[in-house]
C-alpha atoms as a PDB file:
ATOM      1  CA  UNK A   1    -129.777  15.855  60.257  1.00  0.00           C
ATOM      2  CA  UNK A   2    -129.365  11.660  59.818  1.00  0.00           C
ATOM      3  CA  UNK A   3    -129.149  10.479  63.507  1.00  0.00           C
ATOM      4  CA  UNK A   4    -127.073   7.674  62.399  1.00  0.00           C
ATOM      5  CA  UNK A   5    -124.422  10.015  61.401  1.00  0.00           C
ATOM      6  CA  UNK A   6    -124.667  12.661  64.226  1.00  0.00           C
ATOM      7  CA  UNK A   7    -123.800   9.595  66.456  1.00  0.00           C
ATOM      8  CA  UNK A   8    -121.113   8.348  64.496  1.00  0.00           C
ATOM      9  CA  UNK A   9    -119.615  11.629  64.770  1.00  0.00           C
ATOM     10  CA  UNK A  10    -120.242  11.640  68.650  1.00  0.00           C
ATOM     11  CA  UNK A  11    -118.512   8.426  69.276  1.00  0.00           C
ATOM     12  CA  UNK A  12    -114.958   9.819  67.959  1.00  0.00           C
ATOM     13  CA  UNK A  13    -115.459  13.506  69.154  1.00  0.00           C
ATOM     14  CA  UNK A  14    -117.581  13.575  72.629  1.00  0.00           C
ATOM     15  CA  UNK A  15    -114.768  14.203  74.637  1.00  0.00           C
ATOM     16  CA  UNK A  16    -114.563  17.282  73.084  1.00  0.00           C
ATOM     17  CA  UNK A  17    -117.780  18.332  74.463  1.00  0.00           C
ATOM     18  CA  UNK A  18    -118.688  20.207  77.623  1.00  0.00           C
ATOM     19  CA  UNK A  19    -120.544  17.753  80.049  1.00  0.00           C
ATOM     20  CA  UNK A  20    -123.474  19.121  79.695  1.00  0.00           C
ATOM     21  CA  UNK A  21    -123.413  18.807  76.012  1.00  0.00           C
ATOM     22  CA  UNK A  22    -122.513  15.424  76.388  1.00  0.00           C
ATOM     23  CA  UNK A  23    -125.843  14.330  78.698  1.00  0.00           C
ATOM     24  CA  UNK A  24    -128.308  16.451  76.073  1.00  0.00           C
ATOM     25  CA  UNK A  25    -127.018  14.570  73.305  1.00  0.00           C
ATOM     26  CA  UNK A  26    -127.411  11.284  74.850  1.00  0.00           C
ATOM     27  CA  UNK A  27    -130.607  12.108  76.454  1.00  0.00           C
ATOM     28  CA  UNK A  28    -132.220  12.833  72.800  1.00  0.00           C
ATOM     29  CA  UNK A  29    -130.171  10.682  70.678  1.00  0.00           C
ATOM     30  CA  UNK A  30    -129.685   7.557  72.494  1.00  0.00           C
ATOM     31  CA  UNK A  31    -132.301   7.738  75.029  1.00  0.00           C
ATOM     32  CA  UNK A  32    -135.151   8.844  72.941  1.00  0.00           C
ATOM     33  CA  UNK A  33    -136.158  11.717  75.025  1.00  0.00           C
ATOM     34  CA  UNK A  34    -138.295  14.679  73.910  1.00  0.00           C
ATOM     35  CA  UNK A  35    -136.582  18.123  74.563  1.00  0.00           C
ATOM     36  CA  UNK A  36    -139.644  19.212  76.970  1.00  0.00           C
ATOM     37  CA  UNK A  37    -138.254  15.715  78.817  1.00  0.00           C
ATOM     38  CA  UNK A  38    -134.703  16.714  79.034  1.00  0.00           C
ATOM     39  CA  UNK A  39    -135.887  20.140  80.222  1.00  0.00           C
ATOM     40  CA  UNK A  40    -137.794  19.129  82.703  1.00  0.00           C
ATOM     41  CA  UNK A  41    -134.862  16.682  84.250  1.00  0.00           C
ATOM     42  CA  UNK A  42    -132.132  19.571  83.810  1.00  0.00           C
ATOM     43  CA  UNK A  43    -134.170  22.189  85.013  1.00  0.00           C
ATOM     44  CA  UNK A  44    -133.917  24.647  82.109  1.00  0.00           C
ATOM     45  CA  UNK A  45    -136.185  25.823  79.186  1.00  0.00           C
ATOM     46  CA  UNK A  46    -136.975  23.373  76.679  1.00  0.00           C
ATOM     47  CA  UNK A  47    -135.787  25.943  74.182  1.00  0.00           C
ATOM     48  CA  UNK A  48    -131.928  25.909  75.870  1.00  0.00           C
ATOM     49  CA  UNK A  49    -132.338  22.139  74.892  1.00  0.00           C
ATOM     50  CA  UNK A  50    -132.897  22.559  71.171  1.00  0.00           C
ATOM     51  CA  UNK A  51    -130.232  25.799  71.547  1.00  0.00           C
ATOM     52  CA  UNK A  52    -127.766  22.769  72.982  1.00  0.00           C
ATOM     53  CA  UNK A  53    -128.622  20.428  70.291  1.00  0.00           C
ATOM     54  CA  UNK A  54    -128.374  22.351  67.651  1.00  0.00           C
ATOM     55  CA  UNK A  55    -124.911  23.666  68.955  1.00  0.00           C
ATOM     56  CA  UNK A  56    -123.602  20.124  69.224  1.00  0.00           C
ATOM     57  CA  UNK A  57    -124.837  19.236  65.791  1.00  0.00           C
ATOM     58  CA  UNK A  58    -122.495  21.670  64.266  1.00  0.00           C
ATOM     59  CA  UNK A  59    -119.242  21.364  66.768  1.00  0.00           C
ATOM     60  CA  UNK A  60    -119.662  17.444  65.790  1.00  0.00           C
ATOM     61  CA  UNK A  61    -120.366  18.688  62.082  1.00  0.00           C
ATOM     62  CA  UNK A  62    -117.382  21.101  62.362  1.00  0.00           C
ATOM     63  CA  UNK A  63    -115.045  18.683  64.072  1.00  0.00           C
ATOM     64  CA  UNK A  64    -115.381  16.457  60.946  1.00  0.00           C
ATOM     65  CA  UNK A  65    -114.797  18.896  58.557  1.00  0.00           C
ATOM     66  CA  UNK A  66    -111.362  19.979  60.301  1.00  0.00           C
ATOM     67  CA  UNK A  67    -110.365  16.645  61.531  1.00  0.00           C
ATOM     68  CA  UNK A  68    -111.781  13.807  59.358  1.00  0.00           C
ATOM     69  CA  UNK A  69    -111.000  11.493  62.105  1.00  0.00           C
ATOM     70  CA  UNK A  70    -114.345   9.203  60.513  1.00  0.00           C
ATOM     71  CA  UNK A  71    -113.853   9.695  57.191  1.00  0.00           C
ATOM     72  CA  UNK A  72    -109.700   8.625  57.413  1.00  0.00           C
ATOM     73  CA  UNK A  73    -111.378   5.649  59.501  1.00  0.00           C
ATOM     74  CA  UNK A  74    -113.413   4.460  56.627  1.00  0.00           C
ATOM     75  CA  UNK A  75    -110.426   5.386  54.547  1.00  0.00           C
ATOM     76  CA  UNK A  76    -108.037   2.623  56.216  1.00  0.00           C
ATOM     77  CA  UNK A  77    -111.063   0.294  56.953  1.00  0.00           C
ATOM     78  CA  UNK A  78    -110.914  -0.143  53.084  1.00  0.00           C
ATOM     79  CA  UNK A  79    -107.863  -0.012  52.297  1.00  0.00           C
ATOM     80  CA  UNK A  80    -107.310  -2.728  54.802  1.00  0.00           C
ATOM     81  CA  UNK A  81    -110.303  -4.821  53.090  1.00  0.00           C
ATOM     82  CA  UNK A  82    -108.284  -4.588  49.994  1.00  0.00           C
ATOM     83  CA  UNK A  83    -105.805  -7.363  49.011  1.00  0.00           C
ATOM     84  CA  UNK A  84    -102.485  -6.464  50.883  1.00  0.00           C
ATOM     85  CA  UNK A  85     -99.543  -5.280  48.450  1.00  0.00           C
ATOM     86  CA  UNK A  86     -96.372  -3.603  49.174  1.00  0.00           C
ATOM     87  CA  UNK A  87     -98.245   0.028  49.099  1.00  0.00           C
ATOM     88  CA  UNK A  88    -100.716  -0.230  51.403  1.00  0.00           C
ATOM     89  CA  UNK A  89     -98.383   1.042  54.722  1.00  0.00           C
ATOM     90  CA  UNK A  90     -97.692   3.721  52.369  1.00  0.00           C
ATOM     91  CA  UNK A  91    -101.356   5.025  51.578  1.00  0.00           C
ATOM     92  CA  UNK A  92    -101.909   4.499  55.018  1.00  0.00           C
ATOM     93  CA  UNK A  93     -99.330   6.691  55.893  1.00  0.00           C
ATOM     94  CA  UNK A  94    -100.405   9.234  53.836  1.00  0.00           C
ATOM     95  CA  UNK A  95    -104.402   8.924  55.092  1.00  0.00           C
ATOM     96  CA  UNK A  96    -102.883   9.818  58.443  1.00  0.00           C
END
């Protein structure tokens, strides 16, 4: 899965994450730590870790897929990049 876009994902839907999938994300993703690393610190099995992950991979995948909150964000970016005519509240509108 492209890191990149699992942490795009995480910045518009983390707060729909349990705590603790919130700290094993950012442990491995942002902080660069192995899964035997985050084990050890958390006091579990490093398999629970990649169990975790792989979990939060697909509520951030899932999330997406229902709410297109990043896609509709790269929707408006562009429209607002385009040159502004009378239609573009309306598309906007209808993006939301």
């Amino acid at each position: 899965m492209n890191r990149i876009y699992l942490n795009e994902l995480f910045d518009y839907y983390k707060l729909l994450l349990t705590p603790k999938e919130v700290n094993i994300f950012i442990d491995y993703y942002e902080e660069d730590l192995s899964l035997q690393e985050i084990a050890d610190n958390l006091n579990i099995s490093k398999s629970a870790v990649g169990k975790t992950l792989k979990t939060v991979e697909n509520k951030l995948l899932n999330y997406e897929e229902k709410l297109q909150l990043k896609k509709k964000n790269r929707q408006i970016n562009e429209l607002l990049y385009q040159k502004v005519d009378s239609n573009l509240l309306e598309k906007i509108n209808e993006i939301i």
